[in-house]
Protein backbone atom coordinates (compact mmCIF):
# COMPACT_ATOMS: atom_id res chain seq x y z
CA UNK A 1 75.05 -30.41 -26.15
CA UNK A 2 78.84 -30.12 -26.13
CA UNK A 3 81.63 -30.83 -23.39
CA UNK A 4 84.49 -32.62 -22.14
CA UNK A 5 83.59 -35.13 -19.18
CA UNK A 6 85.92 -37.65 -17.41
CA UNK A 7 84.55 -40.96 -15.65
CA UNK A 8 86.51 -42.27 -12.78
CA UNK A 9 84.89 -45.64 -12.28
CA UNK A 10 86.65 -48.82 -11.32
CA UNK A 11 83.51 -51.22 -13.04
CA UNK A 12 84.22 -51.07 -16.44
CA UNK A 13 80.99 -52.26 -17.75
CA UNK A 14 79.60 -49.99 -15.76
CA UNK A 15 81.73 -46.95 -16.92
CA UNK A 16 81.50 -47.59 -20.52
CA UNK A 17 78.27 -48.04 -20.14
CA UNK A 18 77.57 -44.21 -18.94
CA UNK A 19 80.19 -43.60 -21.53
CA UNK A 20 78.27 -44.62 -24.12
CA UNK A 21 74.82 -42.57 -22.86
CA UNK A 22 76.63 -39.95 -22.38
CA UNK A 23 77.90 -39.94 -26.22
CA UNK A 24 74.67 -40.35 -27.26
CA UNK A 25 74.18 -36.63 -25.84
CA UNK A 26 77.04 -35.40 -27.40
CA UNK A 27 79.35 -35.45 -24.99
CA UNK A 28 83.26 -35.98 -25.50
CA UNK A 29 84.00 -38.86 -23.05
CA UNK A 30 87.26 -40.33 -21.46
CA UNK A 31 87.54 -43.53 -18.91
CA UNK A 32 89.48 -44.40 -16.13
CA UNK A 33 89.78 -47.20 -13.90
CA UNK A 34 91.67 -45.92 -10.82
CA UNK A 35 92.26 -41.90 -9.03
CA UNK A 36 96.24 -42.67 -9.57
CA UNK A 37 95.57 -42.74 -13.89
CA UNK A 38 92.84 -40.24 -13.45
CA UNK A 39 94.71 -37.64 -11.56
CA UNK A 40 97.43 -36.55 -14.05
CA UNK A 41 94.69 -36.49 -16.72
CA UNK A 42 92.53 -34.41 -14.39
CA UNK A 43 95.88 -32.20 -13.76
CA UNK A 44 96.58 -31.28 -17.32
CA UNK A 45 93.72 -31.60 -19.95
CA UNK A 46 90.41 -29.24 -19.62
CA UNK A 47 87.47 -30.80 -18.20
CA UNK A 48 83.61 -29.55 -18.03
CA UNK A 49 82.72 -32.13 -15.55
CA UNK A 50 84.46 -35.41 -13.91
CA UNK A 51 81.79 -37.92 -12.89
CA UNK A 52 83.68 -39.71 -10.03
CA UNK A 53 83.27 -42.70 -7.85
CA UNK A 54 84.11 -42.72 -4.11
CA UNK A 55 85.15 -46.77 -4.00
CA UNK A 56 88.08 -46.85 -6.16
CA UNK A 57 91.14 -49.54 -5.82
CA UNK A 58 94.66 -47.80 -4.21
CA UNK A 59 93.57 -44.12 -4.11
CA UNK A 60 89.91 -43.84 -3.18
CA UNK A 61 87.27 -40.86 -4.18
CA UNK A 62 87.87 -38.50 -1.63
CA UNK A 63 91.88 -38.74 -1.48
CA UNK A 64 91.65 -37.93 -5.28
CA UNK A 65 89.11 -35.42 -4.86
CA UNK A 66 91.52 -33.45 -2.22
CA UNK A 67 94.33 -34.04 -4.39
CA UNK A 68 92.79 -32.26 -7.47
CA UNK A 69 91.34 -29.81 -5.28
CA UNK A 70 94.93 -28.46 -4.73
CA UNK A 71 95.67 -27.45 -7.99
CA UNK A 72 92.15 -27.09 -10.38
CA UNK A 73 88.02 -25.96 -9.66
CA UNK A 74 87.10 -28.41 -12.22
CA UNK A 75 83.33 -29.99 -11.27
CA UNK A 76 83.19 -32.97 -9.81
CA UNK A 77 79.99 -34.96 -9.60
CA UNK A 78 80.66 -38.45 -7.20
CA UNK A 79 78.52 -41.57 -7.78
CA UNK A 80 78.71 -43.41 -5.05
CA UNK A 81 76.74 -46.82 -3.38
CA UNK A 82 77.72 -44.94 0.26
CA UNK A 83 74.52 -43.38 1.35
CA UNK A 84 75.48 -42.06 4.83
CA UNK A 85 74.73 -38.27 5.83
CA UNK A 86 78.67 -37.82 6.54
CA UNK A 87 79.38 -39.14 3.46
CA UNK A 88 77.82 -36.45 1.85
CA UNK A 89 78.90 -33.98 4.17
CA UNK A 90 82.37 -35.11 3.63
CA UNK A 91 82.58 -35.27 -0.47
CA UNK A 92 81.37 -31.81 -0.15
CA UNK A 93 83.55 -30.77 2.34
CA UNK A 94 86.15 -31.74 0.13
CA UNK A 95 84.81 -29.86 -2.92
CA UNK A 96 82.26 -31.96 -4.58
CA UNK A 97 79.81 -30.09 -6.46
CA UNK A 98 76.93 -32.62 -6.90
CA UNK A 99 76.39 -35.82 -5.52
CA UNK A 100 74.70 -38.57 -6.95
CA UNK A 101 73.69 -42.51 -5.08
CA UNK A 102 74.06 -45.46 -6.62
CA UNK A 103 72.21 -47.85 -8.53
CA UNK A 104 71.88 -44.47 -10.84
CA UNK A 105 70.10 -45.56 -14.20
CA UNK A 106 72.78 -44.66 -17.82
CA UNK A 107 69.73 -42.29 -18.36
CA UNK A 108 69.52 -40.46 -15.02
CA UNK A 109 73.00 -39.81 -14.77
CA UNK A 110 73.19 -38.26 -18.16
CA UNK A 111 70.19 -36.60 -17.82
CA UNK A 112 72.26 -34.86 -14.54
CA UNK A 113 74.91 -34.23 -15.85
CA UNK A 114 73.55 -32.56 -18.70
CA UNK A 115 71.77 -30.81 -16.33
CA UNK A 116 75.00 -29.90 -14.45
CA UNK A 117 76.57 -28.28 -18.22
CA UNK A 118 73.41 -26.33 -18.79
CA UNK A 119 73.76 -24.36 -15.83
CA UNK A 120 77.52 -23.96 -15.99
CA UNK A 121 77.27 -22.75 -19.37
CA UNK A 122 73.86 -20.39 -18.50
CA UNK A 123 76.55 -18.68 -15.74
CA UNK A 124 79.45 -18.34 -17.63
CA UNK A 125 77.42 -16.40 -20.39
CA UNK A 126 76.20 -14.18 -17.67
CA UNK A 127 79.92 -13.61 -16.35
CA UNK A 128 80.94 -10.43 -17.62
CA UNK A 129 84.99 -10.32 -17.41
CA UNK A 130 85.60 -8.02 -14.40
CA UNK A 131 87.78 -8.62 -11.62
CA UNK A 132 86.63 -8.11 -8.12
CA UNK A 133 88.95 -7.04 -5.30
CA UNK A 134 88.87 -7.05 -1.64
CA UNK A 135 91.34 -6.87 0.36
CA UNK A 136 94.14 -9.22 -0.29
CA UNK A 137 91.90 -11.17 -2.69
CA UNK A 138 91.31 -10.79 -6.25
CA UNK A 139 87.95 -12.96 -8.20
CA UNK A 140 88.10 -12.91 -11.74
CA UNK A 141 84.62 -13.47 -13.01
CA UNK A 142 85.41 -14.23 -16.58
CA UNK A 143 88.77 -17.06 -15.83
CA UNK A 144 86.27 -18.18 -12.43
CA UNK A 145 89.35 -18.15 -10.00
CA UNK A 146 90.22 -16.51 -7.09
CA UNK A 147 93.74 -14.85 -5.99
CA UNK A 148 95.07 -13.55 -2.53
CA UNK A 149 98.68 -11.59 -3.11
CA UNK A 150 98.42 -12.95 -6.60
CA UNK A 151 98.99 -16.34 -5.35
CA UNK A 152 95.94 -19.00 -6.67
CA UNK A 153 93.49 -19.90 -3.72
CA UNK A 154 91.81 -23.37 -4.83
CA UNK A 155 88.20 -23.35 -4.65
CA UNK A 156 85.73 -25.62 -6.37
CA UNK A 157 83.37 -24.81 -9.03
CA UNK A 158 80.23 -24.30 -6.84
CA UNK A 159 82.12 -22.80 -4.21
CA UNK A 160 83.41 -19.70 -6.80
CA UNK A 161 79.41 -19.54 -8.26
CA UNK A 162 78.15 -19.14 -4.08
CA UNK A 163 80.97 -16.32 -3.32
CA UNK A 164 80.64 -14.52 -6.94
CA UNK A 165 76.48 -14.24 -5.96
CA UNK A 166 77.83 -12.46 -2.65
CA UNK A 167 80.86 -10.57 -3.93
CA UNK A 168 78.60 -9.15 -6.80
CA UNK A 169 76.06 -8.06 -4.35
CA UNK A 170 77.38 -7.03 -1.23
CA UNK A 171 75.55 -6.19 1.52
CA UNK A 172 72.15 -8.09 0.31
CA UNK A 173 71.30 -11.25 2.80
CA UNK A 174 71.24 -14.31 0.57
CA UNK A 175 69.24 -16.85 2.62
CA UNK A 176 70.04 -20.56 2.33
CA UNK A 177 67.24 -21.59 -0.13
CA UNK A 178 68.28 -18.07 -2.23
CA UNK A 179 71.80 -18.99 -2.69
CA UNK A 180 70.78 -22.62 -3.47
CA UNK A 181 68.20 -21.40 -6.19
CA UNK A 182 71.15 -19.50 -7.83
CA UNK A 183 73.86 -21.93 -7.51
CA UNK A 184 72.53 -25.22 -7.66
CA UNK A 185 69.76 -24.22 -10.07
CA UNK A 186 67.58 -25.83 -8.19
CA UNK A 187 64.25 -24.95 -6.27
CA UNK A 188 64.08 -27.60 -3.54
CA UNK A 189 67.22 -30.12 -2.63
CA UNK A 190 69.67 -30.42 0.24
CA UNK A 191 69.82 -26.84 1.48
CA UNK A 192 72.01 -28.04 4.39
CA UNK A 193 74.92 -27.93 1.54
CA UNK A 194 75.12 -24.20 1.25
CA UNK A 195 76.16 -23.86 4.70
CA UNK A 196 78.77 -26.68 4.07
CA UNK A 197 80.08 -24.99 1.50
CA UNK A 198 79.98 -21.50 3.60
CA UNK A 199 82.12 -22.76 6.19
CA UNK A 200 84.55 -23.97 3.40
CA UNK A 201 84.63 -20.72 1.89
CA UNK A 202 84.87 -18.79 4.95
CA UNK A 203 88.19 -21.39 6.01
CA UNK A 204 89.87 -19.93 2.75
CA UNK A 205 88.71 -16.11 3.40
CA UNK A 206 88.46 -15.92 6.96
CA UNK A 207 92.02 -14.99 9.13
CA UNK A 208 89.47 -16.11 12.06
CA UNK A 209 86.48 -18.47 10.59
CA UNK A 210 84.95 -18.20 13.62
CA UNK A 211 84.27 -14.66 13.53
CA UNK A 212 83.92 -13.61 10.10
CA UNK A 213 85.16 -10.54 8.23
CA UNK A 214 84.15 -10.91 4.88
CA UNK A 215 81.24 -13.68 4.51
CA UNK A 216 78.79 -12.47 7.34
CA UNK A 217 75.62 -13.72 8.78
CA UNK A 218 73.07 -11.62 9.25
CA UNK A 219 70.71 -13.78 11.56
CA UNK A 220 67.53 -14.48 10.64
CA UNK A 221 68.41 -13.32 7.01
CA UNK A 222 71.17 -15.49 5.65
CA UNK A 223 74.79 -14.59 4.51
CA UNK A 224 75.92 -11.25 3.31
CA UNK A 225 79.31 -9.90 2.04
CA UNK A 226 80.82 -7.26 4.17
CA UNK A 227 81.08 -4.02 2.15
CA UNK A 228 83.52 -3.00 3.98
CA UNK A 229 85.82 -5.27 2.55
CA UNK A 230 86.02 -3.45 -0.82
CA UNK A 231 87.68 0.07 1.10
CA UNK A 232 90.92 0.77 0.39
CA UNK A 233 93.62 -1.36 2.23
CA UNK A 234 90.62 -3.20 4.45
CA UNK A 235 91.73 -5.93 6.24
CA UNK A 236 90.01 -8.21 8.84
């Protein structure tokens, strides 16, 4: 298995340690010791995934992780020791797509994150190079990004994959466990995340998050896009 994957860890035993499992799957690698090296090199080269501690020196996981947010969607996986609920809740908030507790075996972690590729790769081969518009918004299946007034709207990796299942089906209720099935790839895990990342998208949608337009919940069903959206000139 191919890709490009960037490991932001401050333990360098430790880093080249998954950098050398993670070669042993094929995988290009590249270390870095702090967020404040790690962030121009996230910036400007093309990564698949970026496996990234929270409890970095200077700059810790989460400032970086808001940072990048700003300008790229690239996947980021943290690996942290912090096991807290609002941890979690907070890296994803943020725009973590995965999130993995440490001590995490060399083999676990690779075996993750080549779990992580398979499925990005499985959904961009199902992409099929349309663009999507509603209202002032624009999602381009194919380059996975998402305009409003032609102007770049950051969203992470997972949170494009959750609003491309809606957008390309509008009107069906997704529940929680369907939309984490599709995105996550996953069966059984956190399903608390999807509305995490719901709330997120809605934030960037929504003129009024509180009272949704486009990203609706149909209760007792789950989430739906609002057809409506796609008339001419619809607005909230």
């Amino acid at each position: 298995m191919h890709g490009r994957i960037l490991i932001v860890e401050d333990t360098k035993e430790l880093a080249e340690l998954y950098m050398l499992y993670l070669q042993n799957e094929g995988f290009e690698c590249r270390l870095a010791f702090d967020a404040e090296s790690a962030l121009p090199l996230a910036r400007n080269e093309d990564w698949d995934l970026i496996v990234l501690d929270l409890n970095l020196p200077g700059m810790d996981g989460f400032q970086f992780l808001e940072q990048l947010r700003k300008e790229k969607s690239t996947p980021v996986m943290i690996l942290t020791a912090r096991e807290a609920d609002e941890d979690v809740i907070f890296g994803l908030g943020v725009g973590a797509d995965d999130f993995v507790t440490k001590p995490c075996p060399p083999r676990v972690l690779a075996s993750r994150v080549r779990a992580h590729i398979r499925r990005t790769i499985t959904l961009q081969t199902r992409q099929n190079g349309s663009i999507v518009k509603f209202g002032p918004f624009e999602l381009d299946i194919e380059g996975m990004y998402l305009t409003k007034n032609g102007e770049p709207v950051g969203i992470s990796a997972r949170e494009f994959n959750i609003l491309k299942e809606l957008v390309t089906n509008p009107g069906k209720p997704f529940t929680p466990e369907d939309l984490y099935a599709q995105v996550w790839g996953q069966e059984y895990g956190d399903i608390s995340a999807v509305g995490v990342y719901i709330q997120r998208l809605r934030k960037k949608l929504e003129d009024d998050p509180a009272n949704p337009f486009y990203i609706q919940t149909q209760y007792g069903m789950g989430y739906r896009f609002n057809p409506e959206a796609f008339a001419t000139g619809a607005n909230p």
